[in-house]
PDB file of N, CA and C in Angstrom:
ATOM      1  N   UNK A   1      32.135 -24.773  33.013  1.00  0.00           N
ATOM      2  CA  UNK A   1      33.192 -24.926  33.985  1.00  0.00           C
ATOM      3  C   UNK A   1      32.566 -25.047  35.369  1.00  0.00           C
ATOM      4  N   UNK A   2      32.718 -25.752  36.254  1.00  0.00           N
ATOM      5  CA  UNK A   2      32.879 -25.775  37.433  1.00  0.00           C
ATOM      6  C   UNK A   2      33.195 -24.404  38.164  1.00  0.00           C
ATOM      7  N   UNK A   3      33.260 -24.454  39.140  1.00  0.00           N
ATOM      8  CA  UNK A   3      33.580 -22.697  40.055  1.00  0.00           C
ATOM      9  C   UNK A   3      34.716 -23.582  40.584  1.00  0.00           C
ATOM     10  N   UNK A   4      35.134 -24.686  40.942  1.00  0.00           N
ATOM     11  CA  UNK A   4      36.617 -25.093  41.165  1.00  0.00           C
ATOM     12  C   UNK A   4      37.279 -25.111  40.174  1.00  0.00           C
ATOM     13  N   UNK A   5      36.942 -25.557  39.206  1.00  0.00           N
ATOM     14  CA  UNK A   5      37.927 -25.221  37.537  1.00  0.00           C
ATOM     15  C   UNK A   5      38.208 -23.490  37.591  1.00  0.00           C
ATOM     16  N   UNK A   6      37.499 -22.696  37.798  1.00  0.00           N
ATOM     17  CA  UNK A   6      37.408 -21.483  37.697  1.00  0.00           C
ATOM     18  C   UNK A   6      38.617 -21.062  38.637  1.00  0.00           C
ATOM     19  N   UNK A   7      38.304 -21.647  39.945  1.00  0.00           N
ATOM     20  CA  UNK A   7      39.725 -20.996  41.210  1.00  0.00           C
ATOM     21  C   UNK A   7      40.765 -21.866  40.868  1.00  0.00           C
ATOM     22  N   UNK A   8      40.956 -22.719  40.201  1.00  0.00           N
ATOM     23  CA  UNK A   8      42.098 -23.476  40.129  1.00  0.00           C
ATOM     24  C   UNK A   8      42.865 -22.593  38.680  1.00  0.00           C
ATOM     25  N   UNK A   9      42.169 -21.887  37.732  1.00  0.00           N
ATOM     26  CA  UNK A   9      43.043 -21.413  36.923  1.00  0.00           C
ATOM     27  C   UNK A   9      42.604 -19.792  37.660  1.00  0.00           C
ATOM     28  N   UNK A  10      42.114 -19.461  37.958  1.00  0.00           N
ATOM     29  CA  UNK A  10      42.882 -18.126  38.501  1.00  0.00           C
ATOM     30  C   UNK A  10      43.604 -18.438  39.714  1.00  0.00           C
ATOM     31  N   UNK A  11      44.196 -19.625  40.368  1.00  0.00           N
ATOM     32  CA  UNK A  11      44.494 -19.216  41.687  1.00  0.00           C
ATOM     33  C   UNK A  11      44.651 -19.091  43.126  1.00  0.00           C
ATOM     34  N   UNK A  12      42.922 -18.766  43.123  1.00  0.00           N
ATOM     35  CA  UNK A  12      42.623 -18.320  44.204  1.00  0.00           C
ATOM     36  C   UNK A  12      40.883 -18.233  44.073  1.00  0.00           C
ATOM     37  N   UNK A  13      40.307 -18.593  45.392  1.00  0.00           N
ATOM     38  CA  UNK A  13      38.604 -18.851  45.608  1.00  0.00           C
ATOM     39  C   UNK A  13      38.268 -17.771  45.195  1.00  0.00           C
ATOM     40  N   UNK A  14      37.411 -18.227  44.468  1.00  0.00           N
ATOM     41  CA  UNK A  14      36.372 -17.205  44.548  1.00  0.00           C
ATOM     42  C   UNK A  14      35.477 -16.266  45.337  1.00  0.00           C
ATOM     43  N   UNK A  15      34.773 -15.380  45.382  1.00  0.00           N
ATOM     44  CA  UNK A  15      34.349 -14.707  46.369  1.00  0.00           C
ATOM     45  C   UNK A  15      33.126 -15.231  46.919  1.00  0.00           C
ATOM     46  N   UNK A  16      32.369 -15.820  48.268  1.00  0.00           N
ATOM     47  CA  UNK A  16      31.590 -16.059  48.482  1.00  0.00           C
ATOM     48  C   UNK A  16      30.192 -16.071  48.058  1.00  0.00           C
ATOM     49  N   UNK A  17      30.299 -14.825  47.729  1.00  0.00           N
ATOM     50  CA  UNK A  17      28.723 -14.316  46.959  1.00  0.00           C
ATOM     51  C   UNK A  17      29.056 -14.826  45.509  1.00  0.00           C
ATOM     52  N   UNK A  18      30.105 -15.390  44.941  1.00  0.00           N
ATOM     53  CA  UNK A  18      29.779 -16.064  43.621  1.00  0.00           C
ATOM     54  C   UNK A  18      29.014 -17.619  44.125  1.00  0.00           C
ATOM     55  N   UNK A  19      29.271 -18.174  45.231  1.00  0.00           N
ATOM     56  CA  UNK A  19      28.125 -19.409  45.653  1.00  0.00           C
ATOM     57  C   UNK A  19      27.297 -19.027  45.951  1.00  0.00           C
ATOM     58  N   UNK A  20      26.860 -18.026  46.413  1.00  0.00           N
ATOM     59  CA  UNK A  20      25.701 -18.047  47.140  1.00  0.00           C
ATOM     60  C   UNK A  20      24.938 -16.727  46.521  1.00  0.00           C
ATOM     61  N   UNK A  21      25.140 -15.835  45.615  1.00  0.00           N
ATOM     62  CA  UNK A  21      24.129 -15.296  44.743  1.00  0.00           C
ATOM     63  C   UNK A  21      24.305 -15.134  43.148  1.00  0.00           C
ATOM     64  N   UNK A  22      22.813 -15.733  42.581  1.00  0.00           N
ATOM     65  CA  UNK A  22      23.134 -15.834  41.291  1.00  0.00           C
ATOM     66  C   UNK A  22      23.571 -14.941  40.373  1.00  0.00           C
ATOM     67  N   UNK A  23      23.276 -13.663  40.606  1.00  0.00           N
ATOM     68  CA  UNK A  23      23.546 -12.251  40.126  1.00  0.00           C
ATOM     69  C   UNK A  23      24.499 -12.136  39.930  1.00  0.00           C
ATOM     70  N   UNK A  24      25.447 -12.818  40.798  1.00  0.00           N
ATOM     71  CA  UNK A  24      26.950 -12.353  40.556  1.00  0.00           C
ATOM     72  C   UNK A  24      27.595 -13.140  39.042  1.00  0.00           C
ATOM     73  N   UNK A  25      27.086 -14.212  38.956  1.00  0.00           N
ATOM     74  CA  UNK A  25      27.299 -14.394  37.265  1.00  0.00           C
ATOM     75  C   UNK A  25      26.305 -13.802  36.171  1.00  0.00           C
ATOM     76  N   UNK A  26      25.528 -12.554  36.184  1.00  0.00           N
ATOM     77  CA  UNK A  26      25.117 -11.958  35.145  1.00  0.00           C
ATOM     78  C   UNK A  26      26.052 -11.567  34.895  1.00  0.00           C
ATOM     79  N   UNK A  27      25.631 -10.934  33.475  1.00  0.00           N
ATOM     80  CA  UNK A  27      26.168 -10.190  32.541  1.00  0.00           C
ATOM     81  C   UNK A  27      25.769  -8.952  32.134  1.00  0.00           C
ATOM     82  N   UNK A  28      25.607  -8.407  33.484  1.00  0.00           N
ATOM     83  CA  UNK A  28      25.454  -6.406  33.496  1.00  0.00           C
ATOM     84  C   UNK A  28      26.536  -6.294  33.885  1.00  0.00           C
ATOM     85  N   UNK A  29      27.461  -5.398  32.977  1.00  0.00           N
ATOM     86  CA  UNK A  29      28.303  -4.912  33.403  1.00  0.00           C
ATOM     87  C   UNK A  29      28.948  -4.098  34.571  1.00  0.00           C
ATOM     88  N   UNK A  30      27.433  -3.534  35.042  1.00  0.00           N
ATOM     89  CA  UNK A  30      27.564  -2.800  36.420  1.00  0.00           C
ATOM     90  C   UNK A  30      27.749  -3.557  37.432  1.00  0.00           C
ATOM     91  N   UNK A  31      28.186  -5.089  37.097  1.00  0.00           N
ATOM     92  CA  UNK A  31      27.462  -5.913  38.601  1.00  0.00           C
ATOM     93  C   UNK A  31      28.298  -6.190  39.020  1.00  0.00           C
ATOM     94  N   UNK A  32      29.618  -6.248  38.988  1.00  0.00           N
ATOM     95  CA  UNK A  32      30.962  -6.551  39.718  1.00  0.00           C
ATOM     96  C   UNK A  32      32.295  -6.176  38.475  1.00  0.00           C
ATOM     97  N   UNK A  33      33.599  -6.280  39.367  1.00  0.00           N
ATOM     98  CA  UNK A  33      34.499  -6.214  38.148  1.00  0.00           C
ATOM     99  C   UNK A  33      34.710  -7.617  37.615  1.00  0.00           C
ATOM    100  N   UNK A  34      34.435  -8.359  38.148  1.00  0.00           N
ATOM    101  CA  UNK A  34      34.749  -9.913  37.233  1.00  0.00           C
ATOM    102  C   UNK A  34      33.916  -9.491  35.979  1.00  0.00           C
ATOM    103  N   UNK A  35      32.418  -9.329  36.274  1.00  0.00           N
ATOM    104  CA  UNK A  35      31.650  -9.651  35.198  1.00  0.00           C
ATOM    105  C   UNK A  35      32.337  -8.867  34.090  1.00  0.00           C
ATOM    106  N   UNK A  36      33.118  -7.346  34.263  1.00  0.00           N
ATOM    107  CA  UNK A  36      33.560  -6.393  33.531  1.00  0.00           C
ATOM    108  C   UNK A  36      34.654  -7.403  33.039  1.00  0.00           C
ATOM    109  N   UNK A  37      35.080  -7.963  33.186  1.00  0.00           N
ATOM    110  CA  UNK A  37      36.603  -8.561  32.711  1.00  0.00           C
ATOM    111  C   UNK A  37      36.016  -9.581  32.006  1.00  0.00           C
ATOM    112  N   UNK A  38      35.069 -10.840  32.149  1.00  0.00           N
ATOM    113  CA  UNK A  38      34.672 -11.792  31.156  1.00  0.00           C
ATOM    114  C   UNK A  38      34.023 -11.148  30.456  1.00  0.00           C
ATOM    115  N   UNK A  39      33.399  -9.941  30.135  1.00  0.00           N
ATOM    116  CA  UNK A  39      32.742  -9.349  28.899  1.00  0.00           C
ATOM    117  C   UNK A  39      33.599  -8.652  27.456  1.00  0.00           C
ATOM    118  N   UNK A  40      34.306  -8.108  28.826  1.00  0.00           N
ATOM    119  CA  UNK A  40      35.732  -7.605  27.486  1.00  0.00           C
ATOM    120  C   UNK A  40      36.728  -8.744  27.263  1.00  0.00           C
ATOM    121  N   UNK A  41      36.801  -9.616  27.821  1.00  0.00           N
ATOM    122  CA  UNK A  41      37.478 -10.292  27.301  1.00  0.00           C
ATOM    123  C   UNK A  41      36.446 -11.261  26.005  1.00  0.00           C
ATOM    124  N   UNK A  42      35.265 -10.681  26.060  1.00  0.00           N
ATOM    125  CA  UNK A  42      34.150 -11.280  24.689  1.00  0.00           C
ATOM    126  C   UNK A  42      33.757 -12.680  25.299  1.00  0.00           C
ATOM    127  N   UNK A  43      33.645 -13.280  26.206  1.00  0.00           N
ATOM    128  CA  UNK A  43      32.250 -13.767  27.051  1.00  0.00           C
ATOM    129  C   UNK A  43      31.449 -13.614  27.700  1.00  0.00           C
ATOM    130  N   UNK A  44      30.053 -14.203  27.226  1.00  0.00           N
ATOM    131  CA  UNK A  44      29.257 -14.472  28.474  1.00  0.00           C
ATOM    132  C   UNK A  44      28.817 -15.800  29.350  1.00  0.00           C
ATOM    133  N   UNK A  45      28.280 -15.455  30.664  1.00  0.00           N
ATOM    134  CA  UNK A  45      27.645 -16.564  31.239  1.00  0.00           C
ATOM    135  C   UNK A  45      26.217 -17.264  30.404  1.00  0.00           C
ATOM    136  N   UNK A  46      26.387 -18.247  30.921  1.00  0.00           N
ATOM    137  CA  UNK A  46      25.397 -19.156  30.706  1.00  0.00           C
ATOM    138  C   UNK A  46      24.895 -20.267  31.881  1.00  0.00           C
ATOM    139  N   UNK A  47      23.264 -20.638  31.364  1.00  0.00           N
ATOM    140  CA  UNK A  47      23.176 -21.799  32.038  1.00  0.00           C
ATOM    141  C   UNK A  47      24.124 -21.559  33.659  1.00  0.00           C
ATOM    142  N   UNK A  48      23.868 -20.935  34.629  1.00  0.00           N
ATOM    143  CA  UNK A  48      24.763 -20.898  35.680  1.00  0.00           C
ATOM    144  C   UNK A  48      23.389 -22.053  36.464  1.00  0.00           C
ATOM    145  N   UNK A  49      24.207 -22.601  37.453  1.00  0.00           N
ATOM    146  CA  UNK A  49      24.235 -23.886  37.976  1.00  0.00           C
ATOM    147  C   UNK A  49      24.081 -23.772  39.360  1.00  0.00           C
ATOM    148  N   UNK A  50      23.569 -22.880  40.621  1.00  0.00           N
ATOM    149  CA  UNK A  50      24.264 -23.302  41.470  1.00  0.00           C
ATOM    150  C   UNK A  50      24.174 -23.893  42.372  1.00  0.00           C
ATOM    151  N   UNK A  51      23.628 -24.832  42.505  1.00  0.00           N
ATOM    152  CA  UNK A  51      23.369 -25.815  42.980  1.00  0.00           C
ATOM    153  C   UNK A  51      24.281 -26.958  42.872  1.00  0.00           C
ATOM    154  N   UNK A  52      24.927 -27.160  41.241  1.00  0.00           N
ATOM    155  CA  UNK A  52      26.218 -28.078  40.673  1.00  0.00           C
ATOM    156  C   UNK A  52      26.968 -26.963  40.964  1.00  0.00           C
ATOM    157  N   UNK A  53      27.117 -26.029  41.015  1.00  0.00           N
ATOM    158  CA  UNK A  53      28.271 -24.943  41.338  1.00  0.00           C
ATOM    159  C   UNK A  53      28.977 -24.915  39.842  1.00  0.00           C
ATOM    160  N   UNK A  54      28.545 -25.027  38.596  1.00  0.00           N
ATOM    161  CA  UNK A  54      28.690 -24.947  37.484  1.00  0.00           C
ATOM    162  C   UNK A  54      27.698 -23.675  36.543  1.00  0.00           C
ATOM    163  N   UNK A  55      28.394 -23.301  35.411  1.00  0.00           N
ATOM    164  CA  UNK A  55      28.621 -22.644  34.416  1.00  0.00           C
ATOM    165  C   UNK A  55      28.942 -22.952  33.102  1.00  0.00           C
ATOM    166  N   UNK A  56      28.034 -21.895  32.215  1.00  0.00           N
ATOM    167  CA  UNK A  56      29.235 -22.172  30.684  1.00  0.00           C
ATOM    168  C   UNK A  56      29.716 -20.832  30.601  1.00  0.00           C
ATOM    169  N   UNK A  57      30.666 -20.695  30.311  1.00  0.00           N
ATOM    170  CA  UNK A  57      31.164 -19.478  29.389  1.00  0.00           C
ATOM    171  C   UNK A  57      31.375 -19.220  27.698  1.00  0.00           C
ATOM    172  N   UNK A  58      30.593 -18.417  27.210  1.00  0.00           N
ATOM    173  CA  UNK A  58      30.416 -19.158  25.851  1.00  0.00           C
ATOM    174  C   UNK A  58      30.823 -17.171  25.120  1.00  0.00           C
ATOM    175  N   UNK A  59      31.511 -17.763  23.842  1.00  0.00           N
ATOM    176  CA  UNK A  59      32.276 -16.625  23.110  1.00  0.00           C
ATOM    177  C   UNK A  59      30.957 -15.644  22.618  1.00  0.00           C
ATOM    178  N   UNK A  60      30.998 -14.451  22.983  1.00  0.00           N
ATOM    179  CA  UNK A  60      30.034 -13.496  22.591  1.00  0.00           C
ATOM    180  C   UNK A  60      29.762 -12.994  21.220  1.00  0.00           C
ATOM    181  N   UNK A  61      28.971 -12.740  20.769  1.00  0.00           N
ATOM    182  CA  UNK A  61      28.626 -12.912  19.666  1.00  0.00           C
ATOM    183  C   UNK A  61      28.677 -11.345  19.181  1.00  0.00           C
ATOM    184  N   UNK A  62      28.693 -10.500  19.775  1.00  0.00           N
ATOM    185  CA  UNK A  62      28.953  -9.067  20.024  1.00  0.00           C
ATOM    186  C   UNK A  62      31.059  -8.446  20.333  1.00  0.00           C
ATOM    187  N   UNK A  63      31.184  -7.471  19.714  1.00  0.00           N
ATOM    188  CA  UNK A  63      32.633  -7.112  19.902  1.00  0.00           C
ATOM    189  C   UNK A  63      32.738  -6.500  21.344  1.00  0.00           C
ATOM    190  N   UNK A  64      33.714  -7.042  22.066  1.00  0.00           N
ATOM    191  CA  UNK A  64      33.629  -6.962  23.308  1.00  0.00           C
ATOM    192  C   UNK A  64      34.810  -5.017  23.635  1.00  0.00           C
ATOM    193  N   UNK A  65      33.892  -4.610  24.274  1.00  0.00           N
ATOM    194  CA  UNK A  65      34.540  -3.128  24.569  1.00  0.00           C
ATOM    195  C   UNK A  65      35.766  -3.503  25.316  1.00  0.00           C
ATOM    196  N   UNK A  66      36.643  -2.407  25.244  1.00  0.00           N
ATOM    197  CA  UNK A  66      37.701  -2.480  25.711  1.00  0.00           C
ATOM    198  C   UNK A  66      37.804  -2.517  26.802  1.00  0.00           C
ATOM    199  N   UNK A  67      38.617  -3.293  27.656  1.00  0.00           N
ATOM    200  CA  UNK A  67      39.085  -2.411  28.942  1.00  0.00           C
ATOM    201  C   UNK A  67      40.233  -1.223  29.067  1.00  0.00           C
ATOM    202  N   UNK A  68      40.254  -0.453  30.078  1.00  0.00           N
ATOM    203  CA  UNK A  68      41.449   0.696  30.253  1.00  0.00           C
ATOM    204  C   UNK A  68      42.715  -0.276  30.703  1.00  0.00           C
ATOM    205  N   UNK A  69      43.759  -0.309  30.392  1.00  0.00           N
ATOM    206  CA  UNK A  69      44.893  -0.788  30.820  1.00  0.00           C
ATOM    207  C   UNK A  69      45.943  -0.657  29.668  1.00  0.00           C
ATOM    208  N   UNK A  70      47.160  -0.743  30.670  1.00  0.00           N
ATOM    209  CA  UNK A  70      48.248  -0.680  29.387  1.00  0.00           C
ATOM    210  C   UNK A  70      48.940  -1.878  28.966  1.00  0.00           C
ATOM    211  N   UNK A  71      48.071  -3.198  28.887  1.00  0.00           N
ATOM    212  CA  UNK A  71      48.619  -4.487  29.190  1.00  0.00           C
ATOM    213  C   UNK A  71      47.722  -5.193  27.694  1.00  0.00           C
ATOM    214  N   UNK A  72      48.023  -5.194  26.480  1.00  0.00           N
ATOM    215  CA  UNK A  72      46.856  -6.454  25.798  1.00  0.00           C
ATOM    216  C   UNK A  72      47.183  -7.400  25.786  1.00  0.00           C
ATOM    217  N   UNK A  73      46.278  -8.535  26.493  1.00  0.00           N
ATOM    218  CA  UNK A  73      47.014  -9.742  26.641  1.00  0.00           C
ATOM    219  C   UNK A  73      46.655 -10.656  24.638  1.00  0.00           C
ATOM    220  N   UNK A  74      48.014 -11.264  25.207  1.00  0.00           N
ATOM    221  CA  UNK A  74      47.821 -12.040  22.973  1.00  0.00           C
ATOM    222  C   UNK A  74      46.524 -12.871  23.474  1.00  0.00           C
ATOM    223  N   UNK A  75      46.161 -13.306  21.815  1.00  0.00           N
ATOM    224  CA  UNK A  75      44.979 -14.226  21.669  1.00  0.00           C
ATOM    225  C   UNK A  75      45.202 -15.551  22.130  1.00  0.00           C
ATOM    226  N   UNK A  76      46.202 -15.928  22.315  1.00  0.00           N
ATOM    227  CA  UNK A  76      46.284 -17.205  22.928  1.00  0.00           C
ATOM    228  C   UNK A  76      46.689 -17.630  24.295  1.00  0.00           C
ATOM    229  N   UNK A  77      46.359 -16.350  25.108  1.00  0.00           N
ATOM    230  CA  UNK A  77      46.435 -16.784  26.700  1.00  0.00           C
ATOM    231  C   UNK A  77      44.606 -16.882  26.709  1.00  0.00           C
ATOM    232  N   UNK A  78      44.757 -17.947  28.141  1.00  0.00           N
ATOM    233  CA  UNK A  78      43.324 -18.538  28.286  1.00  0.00           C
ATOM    234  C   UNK A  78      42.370 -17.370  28.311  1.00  0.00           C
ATOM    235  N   UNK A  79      41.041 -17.852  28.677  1.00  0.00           N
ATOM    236  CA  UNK A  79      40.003 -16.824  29.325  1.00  0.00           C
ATOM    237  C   UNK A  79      40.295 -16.227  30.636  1.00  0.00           C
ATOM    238  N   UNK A  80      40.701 -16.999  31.182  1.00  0.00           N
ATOM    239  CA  UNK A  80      40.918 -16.762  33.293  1.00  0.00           C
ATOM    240  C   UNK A  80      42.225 -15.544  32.912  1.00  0.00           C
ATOM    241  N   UNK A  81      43.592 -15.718  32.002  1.00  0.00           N
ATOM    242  CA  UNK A  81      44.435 -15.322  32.233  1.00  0.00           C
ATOM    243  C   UNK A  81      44.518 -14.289  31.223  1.00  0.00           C
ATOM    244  N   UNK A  82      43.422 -13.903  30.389  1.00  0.00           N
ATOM    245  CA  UNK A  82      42.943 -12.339  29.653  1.00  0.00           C
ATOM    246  C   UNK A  82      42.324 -11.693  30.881  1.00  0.00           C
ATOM    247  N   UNK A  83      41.577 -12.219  31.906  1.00  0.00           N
ATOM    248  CA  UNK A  83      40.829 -11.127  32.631  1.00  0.00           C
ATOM    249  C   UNK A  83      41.762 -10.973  33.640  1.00  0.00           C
ATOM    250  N   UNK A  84      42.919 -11.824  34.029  1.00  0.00           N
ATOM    251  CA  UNK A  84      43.909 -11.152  35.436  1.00  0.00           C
ATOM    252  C   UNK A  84      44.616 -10.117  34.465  1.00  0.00           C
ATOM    253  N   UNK A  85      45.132 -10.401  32.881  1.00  0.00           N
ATOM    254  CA  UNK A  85      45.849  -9.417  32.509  1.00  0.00           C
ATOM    255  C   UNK A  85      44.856  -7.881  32.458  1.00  0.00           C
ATOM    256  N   UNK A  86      43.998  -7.993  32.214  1.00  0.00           N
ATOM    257  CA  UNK A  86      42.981  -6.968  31.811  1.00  0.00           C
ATOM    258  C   UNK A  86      42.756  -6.183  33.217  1.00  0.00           C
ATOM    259  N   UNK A  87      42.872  -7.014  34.408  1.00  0.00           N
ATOM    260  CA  UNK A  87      42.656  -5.868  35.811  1.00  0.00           C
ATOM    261  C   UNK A  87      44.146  -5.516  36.544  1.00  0.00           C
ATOM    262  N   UNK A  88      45.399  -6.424  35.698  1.00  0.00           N
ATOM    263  CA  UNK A  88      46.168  -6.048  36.304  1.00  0.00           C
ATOM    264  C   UNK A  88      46.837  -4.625  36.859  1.00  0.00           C
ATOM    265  N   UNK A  89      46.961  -3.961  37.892  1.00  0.00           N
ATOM    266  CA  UNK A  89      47.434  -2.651  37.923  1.00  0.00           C
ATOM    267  C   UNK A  89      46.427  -1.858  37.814  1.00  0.00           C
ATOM    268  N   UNK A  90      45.373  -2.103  37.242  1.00  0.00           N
ATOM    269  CA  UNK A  90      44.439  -1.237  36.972  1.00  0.00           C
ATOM    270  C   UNK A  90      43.470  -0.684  38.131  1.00  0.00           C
ATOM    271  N   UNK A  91      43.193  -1.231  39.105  1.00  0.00           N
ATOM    272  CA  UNK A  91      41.991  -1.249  40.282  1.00  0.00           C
ATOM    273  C   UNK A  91      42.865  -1.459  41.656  1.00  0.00           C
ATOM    274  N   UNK A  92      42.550   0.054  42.343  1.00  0.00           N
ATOM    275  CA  UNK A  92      42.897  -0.118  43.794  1.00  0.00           C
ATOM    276  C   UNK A  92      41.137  -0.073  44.079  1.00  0.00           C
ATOM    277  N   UNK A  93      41.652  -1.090  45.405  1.00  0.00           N
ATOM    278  CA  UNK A  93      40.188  -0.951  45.991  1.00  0.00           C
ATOM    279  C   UNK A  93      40.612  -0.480  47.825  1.00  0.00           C
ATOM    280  N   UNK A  94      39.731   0.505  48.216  1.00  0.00           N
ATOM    281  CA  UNK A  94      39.825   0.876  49.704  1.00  0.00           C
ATOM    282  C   UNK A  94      39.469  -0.325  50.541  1.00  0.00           C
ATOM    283  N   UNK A  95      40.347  -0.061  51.480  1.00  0.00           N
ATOM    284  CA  UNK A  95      39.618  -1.605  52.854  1.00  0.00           C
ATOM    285  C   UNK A  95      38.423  -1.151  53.051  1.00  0.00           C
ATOM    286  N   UNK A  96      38.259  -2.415  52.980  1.00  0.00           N
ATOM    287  CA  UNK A  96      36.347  -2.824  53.654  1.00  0.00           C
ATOM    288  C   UNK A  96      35.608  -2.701  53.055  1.00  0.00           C
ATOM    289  N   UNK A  97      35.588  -2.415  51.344  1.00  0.00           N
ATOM    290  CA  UNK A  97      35.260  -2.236  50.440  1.00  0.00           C
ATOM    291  C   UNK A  97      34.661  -4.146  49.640  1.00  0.00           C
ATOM    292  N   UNK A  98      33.724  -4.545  49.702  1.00  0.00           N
ATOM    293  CA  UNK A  98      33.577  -5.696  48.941  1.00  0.00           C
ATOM    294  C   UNK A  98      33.616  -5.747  47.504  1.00  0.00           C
ATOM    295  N   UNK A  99      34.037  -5.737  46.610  1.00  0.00           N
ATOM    296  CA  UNK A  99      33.759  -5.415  45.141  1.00  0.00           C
ATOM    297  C   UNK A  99      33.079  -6.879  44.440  1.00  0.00           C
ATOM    298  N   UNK A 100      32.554  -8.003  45.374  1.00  0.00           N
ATOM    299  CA  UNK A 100      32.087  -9.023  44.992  1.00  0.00           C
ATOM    300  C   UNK A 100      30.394  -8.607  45.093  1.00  0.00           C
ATOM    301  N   UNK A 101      29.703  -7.845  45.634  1.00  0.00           N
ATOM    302  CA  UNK A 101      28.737  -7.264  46.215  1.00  0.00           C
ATOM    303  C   UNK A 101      28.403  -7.330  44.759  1.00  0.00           C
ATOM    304  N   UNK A 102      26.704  -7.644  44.476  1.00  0.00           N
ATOM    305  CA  UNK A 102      25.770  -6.848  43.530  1.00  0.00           C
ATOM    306  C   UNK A 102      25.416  -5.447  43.569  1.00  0.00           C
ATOM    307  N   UNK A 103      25.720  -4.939  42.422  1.00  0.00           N
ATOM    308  CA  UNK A 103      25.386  -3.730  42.579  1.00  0.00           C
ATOM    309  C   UNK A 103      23.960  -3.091  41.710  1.00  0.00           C
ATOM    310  N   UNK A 104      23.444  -2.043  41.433  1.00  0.00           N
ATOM    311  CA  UNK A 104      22.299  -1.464  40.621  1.00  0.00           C
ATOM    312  C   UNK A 104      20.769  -2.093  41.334  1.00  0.00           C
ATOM    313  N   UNK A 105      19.895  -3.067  41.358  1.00  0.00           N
ATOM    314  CA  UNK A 105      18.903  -3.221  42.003  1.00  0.00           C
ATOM    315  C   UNK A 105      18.902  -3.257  43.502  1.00  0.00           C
ATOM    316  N   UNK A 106      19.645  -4.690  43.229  1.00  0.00           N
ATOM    317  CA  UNK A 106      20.505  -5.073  44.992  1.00  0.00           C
ATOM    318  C   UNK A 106      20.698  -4.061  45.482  1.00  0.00           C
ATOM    319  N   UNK A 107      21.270  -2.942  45.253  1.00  0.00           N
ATOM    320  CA  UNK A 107      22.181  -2.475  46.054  1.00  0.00           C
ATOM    321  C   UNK A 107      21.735  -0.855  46.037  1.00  0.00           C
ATOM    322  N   UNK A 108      21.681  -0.172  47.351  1.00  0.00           N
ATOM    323  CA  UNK A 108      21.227   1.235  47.265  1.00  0.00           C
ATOM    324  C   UNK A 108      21.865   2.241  47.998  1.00  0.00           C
ATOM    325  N   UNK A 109      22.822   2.650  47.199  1.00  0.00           N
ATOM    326  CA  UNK A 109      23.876   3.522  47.765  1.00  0.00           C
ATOM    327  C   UNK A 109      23.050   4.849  48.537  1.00  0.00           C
ATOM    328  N   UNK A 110      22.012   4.742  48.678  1.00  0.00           N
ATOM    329  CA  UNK A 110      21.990   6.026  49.657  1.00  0.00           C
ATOM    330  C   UNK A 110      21.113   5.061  51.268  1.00  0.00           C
ATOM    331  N   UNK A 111      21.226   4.390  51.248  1.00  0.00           N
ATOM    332  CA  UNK A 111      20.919   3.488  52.875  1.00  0.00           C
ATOM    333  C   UNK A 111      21.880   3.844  53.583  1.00  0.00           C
TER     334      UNK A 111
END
């Protein structure tokens, strides 16, 4: 997919640091809540691009852990629209808070 295919079915742009750092499409779970939402929803990244500003998302080969919510979305809503159901309600975030940020190497909560 494209990262415009991507904001056009969720919506809304993406977060900056998905153009401009590659990390933000791994697949550590610690590394943002997107990545948490395409994992349980049983994908991973691939092949990320960014330079084409492209991606694959490809079905995991592993059973994808749950998320907490009281929402299961059925098997036949898309990928984009399992992970809005999967954070819906679920995540307040405080102002000024980035949750697009890398976290674990990148990032050193005691600076």
């Amino acid at each position: 997919m494209s990262f415009s295919e991507i904001e056009r079915v969720l919506g809304f742009p993406l977060p900056e640091k998905a153009s401009g750092i590659r990390a933000w499409w791994s697949n550590n779970p610690s590394n943002n809540v997107m990545t948490k939402a395409w994992l349980a929803a049983g994908f991973i990244t691939e092949r990320v691009d960014m330079g084409s500003r492209r991606l694959v998302f490809r079905k995991s080969n592993t059973t994808p852990a749950p998320m907490k919510t009281a929402v299961r979305p059925a098997r036949s809503i898309g990928f984009l629209d399992r992970i809005r159901a999967q954070l819906g309600g679920t995540v307040t975030i405080p102002e000024g808070v980035d949750i697009t940020a890398p976290t674990g190497e990148a990032w050193d909560a005691e600076r």
